[in-house]
C-alpha atoms as a PDB file:
ATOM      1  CA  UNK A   1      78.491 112.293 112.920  1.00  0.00           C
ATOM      2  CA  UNK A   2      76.119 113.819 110.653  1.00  0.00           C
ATOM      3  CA  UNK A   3      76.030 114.385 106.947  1.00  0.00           C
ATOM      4  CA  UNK A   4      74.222 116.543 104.580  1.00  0.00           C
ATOM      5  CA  UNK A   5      75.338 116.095 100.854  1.00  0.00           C
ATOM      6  CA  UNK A   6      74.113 117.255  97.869  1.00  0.00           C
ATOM      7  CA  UNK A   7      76.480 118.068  94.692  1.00  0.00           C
ATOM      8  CA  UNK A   8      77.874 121.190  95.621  1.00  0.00           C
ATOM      9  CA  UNK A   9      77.655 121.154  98.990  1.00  0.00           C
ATOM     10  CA  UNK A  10      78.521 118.862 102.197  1.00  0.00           C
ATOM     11  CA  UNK A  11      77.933 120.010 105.696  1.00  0.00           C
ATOM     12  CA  UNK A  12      79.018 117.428 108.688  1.00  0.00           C
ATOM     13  CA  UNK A  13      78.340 117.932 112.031  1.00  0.00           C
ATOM     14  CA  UNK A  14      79.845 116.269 115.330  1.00  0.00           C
ATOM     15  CA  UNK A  15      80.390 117.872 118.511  1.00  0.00           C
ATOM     16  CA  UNK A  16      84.241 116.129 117.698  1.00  0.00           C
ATOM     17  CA  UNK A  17      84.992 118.805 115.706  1.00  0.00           C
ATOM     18  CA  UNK A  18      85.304 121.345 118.332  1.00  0.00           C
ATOM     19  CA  UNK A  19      88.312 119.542 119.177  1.00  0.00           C
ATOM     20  CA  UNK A  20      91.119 122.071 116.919  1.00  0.00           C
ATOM     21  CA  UNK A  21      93.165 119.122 116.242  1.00  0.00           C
ATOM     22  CA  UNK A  22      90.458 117.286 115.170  1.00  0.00           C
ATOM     23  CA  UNK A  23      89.032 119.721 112.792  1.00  0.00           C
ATOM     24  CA  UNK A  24      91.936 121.169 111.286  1.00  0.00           C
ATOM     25  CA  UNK A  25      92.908 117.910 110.108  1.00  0.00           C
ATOM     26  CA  UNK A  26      89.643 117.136 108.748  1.00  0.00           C
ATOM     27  CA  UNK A  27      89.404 120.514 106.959  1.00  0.00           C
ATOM     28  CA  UNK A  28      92.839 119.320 105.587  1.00  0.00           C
ATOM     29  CA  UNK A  29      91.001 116.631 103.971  1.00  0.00           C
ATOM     30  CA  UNK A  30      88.368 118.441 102.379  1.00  0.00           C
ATOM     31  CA  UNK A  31      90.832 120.747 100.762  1.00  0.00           C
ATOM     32  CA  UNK A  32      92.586 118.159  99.305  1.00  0.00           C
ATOM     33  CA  UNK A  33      89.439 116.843  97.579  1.00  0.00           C
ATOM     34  CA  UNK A  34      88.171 120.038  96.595  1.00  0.00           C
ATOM     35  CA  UNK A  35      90.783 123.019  96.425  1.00  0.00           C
ATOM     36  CA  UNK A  36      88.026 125.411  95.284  1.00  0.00           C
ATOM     37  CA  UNK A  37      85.539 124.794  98.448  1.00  0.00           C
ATOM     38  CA  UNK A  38      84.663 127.632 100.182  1.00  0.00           C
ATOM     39  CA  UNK A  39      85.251 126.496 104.141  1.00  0.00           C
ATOM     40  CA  UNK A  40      83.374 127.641 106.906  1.00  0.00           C
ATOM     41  CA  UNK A  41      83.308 126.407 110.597  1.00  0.00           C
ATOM     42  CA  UNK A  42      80.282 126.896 112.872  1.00  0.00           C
ATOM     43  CA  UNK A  43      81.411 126.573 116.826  1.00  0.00           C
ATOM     44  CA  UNK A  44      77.401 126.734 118.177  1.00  0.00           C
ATOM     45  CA  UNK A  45      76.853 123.179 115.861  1.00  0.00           C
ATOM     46  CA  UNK A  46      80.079 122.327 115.526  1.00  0.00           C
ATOM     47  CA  UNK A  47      79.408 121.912 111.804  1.00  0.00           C
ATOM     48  CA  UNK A  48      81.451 122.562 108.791  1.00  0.00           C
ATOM     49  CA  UNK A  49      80.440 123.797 105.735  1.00  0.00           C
ATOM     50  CA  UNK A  50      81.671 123.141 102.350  1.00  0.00           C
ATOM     51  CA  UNK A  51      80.340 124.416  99.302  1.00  0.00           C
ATOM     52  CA  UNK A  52      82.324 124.036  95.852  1.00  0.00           C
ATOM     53  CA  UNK A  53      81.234 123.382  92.231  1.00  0.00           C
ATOM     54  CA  UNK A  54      79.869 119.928  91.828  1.00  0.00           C
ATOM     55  CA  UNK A  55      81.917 119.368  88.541  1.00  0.00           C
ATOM     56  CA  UNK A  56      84.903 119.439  90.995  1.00  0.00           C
ATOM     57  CA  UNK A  57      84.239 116.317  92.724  1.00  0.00           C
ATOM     58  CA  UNK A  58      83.188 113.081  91.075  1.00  0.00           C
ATOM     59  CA  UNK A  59      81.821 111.237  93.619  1.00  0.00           C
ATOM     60  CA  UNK A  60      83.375 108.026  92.439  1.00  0.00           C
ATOM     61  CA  UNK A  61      86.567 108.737  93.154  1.00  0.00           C
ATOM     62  CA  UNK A  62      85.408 109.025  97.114  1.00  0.00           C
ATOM     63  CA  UNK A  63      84.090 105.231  97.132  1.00  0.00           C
ATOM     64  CA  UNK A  64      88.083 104.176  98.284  1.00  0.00           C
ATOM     65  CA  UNK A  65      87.189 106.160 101.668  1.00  0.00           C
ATOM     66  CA  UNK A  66      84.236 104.502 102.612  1.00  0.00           C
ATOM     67  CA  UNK A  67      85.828 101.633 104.553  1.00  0.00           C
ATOM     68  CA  UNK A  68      87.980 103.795 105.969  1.00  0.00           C
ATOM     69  CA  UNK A  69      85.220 106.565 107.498  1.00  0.00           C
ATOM     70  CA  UNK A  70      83.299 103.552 108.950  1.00  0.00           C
ATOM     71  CA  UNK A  71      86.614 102.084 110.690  1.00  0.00           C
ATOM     72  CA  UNK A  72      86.724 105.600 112.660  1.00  0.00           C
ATOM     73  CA  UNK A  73      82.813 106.433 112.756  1.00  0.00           C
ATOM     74  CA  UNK A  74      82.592 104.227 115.748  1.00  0.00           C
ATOM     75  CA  UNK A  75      85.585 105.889 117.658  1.00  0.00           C
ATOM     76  CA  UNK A  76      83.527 109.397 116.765  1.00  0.00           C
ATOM     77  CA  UNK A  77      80.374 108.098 117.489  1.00  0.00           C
ATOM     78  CA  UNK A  78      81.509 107.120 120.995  1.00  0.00           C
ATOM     79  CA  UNK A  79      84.171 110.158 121.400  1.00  0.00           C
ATOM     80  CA  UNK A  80      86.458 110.344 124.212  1.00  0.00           C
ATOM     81  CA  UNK A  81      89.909 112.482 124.817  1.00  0.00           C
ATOM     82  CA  UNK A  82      91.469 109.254 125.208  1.00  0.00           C
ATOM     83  CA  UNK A  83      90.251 108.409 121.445  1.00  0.00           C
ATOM     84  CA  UNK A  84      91.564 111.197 120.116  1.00  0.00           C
ATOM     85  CA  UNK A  85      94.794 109.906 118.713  1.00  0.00           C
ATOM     86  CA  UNK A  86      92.702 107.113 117.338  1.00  0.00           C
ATOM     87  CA  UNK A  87      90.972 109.759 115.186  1.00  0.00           C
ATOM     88  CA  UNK A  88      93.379 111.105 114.226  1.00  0.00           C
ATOM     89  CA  UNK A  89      95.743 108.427 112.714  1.00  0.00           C
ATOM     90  CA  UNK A  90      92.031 107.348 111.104  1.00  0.00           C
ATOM     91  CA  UNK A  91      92.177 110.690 109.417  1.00  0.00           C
ATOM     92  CA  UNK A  92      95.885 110.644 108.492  1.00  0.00           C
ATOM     93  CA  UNK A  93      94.796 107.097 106.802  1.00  0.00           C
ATOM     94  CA  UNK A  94      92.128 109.105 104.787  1.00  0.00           C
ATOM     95  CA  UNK A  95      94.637 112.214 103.983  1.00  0.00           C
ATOM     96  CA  UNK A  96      96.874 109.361 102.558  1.00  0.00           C
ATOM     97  CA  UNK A  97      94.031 107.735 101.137  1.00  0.00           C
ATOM     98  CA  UNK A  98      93.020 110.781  99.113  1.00  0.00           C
ATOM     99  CA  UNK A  99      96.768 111.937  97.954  1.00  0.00           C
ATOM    100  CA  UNK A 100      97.581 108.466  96.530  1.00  0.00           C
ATOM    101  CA  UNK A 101      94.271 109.149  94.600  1.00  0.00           C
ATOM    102  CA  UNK A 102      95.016 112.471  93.765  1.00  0.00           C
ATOM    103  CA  UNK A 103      98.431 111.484  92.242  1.00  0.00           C
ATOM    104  CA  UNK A 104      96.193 108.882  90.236  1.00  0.00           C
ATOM    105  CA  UNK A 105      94.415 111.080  88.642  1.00  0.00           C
ATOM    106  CA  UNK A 106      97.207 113.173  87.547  1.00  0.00           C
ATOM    107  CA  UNK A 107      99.084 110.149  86.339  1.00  0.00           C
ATOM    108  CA  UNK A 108      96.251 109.064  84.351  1.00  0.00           C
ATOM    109  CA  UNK A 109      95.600 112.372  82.547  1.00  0.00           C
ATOM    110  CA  UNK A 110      96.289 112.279  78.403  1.00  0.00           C
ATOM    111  CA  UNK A 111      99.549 114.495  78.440  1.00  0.00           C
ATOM    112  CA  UNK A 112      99.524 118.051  76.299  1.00  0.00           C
ATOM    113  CA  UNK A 113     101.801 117.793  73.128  1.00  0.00           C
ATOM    114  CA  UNK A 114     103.243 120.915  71.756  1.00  0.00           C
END
């Protein structure tokens, strides 16, 4: 898989991806990072798009999902149908990843008094 970052904008690119399945639940993921990406698929590269406001991500909080993108980069690298479940429970494992994160976060906010 390929990936072009810069703050504000991440574009990754896999022929993978034009598996639905596949690509719904990674544009499941992204969402749940950044709610305010704008999302946009490309089927001739079989790319996706997403550009949000780089004060909306910290990239620190993505270092947890390292290990986990390089336990299924090898299974994408080397795509097969018969991987496909693979991916996706690696992907689930990153959705969970990022929610238990997310809640985190919230938990670790300085409440509003009255």
């Amino acid at each position: 898989m390929q990936y072009n970052y810069f703050p504000g904008r991440l574009r990754f690119r896999d022929p993978v991806l034009r598996d639905g399945d596949i690509r719904n639940a990674a544009l499941e993921v992204v969402k749940l990072i950044c709610p305010a990406a704008e999302i946009t698929y490309k089927e001739s590269t079989a790319s996706i798009l997403a550009v949000y406001p780089p004060e909306a991500v910290n990239p620190e909080n993505l270092k947890p999902l390292v290990p986990l993108l390089l336990k299924i980069e090898p299974k994408i690298r080397f795509y097969t149908p018969k991987k496909k479940d693979e991916v996706l429970a690696g992907i689930a494992e990153i959705k969970k990843t990022v929610r238990k994160g997310m809640e985190h976060l919230r938990s670790s906010r300085p409440q509003r008094t009255k």
